[in-house]
Each structure stands twice: as C-alpha cells, then as structure tokens.
C-alpha atoms as a PDB file:
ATOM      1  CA  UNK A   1      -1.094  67.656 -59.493  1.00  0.00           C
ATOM      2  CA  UNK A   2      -3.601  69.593 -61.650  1.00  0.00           C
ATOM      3  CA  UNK A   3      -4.183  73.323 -60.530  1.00  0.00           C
ATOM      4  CA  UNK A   4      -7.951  72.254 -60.159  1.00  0.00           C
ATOM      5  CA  UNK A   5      -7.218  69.253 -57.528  1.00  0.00           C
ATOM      6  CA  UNK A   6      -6.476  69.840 -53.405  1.00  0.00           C
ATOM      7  CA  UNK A   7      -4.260  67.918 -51.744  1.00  0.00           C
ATOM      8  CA  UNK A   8      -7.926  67.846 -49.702  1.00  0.00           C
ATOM      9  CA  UNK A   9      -9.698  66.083 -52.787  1.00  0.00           C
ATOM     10  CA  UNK A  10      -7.126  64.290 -54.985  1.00  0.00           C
ATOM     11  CA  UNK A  11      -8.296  60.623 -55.132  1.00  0.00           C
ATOM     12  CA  UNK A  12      -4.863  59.599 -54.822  1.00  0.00           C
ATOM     13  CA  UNK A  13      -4.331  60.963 -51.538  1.00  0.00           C
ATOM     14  CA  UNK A  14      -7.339  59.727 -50.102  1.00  0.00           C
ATOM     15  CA  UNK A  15      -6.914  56.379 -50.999  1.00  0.00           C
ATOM     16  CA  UNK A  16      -3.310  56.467 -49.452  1.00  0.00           C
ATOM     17  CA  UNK A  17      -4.520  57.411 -45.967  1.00  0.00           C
ATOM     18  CA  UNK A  18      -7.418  54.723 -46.175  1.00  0.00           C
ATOM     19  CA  UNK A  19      -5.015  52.292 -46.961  1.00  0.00           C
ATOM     20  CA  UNK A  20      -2.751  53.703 -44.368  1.00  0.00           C
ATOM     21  CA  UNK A  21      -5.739  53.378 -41.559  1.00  0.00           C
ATOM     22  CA  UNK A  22      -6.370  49.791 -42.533  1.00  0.00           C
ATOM     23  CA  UNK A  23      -2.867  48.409 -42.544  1.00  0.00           C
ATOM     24  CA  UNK A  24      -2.642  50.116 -39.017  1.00  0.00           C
ATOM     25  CA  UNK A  25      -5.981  48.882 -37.377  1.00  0.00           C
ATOM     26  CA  UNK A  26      -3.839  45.187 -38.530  1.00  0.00           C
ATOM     27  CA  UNK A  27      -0.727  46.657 -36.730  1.00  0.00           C
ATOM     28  CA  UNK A  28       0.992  46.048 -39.755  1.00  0.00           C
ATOM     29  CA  UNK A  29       4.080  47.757 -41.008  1.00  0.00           C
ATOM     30  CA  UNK A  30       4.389  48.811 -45.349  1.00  0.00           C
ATOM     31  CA  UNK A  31       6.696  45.582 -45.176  1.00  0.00           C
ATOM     32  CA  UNK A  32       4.096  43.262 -43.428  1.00  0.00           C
ATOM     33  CA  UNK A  33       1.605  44.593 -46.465  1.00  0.00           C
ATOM     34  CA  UNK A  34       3.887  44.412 -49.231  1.00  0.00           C
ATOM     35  CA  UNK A  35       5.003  40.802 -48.066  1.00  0.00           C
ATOM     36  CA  UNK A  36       1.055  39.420 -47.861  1.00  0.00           C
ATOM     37  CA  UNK A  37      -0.283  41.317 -50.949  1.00  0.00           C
ATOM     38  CA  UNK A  38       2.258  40.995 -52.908  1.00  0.00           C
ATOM     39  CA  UNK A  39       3.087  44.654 -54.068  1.00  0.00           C
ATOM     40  CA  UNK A  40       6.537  46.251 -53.883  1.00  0.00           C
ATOM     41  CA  UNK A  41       6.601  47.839 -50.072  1.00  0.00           C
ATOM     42  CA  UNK A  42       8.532  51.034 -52.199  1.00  0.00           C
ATOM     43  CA  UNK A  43       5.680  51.264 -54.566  1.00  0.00           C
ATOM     44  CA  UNK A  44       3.254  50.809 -51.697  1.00  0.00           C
ATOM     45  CA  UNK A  45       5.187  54.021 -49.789  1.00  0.00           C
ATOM     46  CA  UNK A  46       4.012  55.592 -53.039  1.00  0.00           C
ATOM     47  CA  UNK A  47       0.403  54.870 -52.922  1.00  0.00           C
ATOM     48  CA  UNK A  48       0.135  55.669 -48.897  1.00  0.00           C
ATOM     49  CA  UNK A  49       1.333  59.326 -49.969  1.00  0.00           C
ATOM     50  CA  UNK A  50      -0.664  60.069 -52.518  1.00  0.00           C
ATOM     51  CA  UNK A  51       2.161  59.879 -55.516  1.00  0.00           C
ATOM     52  CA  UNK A  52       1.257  56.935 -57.210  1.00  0.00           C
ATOM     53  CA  UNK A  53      -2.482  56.026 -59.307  1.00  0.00           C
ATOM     54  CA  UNK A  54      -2.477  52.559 -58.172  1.00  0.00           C
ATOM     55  CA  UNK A  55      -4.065  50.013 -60.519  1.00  0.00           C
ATOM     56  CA  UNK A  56      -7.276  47.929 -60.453  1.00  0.00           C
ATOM     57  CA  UNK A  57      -5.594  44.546 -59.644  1.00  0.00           C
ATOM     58  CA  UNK A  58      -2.947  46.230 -56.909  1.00  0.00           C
ATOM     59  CA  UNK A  59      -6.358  47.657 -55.377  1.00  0.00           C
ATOM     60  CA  UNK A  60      -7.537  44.019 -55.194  1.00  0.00           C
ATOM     61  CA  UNK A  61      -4.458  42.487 -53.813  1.00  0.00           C
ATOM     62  CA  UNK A  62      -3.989  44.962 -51.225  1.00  0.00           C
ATOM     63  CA  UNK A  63      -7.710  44.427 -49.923  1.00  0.00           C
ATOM     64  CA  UNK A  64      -7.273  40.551 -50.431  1.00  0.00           C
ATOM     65  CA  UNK A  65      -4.338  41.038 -47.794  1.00  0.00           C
ATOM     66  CA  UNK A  66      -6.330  43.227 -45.497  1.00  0.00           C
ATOM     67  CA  UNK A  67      -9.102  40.958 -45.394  1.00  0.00           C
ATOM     68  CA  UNK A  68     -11.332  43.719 -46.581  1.00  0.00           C
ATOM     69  CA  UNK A  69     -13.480  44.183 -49.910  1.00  0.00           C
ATOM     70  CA  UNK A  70     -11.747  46.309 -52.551  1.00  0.00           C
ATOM     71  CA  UNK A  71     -14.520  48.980 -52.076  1.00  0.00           C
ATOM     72  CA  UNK A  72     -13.597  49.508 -48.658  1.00  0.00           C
ATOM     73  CA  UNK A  73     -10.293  51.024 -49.508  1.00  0.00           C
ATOM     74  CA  UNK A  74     -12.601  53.536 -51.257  1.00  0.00           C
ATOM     75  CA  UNK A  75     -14.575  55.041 -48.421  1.00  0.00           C
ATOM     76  CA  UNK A  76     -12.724  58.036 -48.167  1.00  0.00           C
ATOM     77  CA  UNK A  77     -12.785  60.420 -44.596  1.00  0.00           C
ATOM     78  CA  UNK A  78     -15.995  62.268 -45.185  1.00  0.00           C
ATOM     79  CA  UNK A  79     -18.314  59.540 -46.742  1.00  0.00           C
END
C-alpha cells in the first residue's frame, strides 16, 4: 500500500468491510456469495480484506447476488 494511503482510507479496504456487512445482514457465508455471484470464494476472501482491486463487472455480480445496487457496496462507514 502507498505510504500516502491508511489502512483507515484505502478504497480497497472499505469496500471489503461493506461487502463483508452485506453478505452478513443475508447470513451468508464467503461460500454462499461466491456460489450465487459467481466469483471465486478465495478471490472474494481477497476483496473482504482489503488485498485485492476488484473489477467493475465482479462489483456488479456481487451486488446482483446481494440483491443490492452496485453503488451500495460503495457507501463506505462514514458517508
């Protein structure tokens, strides 16, 4: 991670614990995800920590799955 980035504002991060808070409020394990969105459940680990810069279309699948529109997995804790 770039020296100018915090663990408390890298994008990446942020997006993992949305996603992480809507898969739970489902009750829904990585597997359960991975299974109805169609992304890999170890890639998906990825993206819930932080480690991966998930792509436009994954973005779309996983809020297809969650029944939610893609810009909701963007409204980050302090919005």
């Amino acid at each position: 991670m770039p020296d100018h980035i915090s663990s408390k504002t890298d994008p990446r991060i942020l997006f993992g614990e949305r996603l992480i808070q809507l898969r739970k409020r489902l009750g829904w394990s990585q597997e359960r995800l991975s299974l109805e969105s169609g992304v890999a459940r170890s890639y998906l680990g990825g993206v819930e920590r932080g480690q991966r810069n998930i792509a436009l279309l994954n973005i779309c699948r996983l809020a297809e799955a969650l029944s939610v529109s893609p810009d909701e997995l963007l409204k980050f804790q302090g919005e």
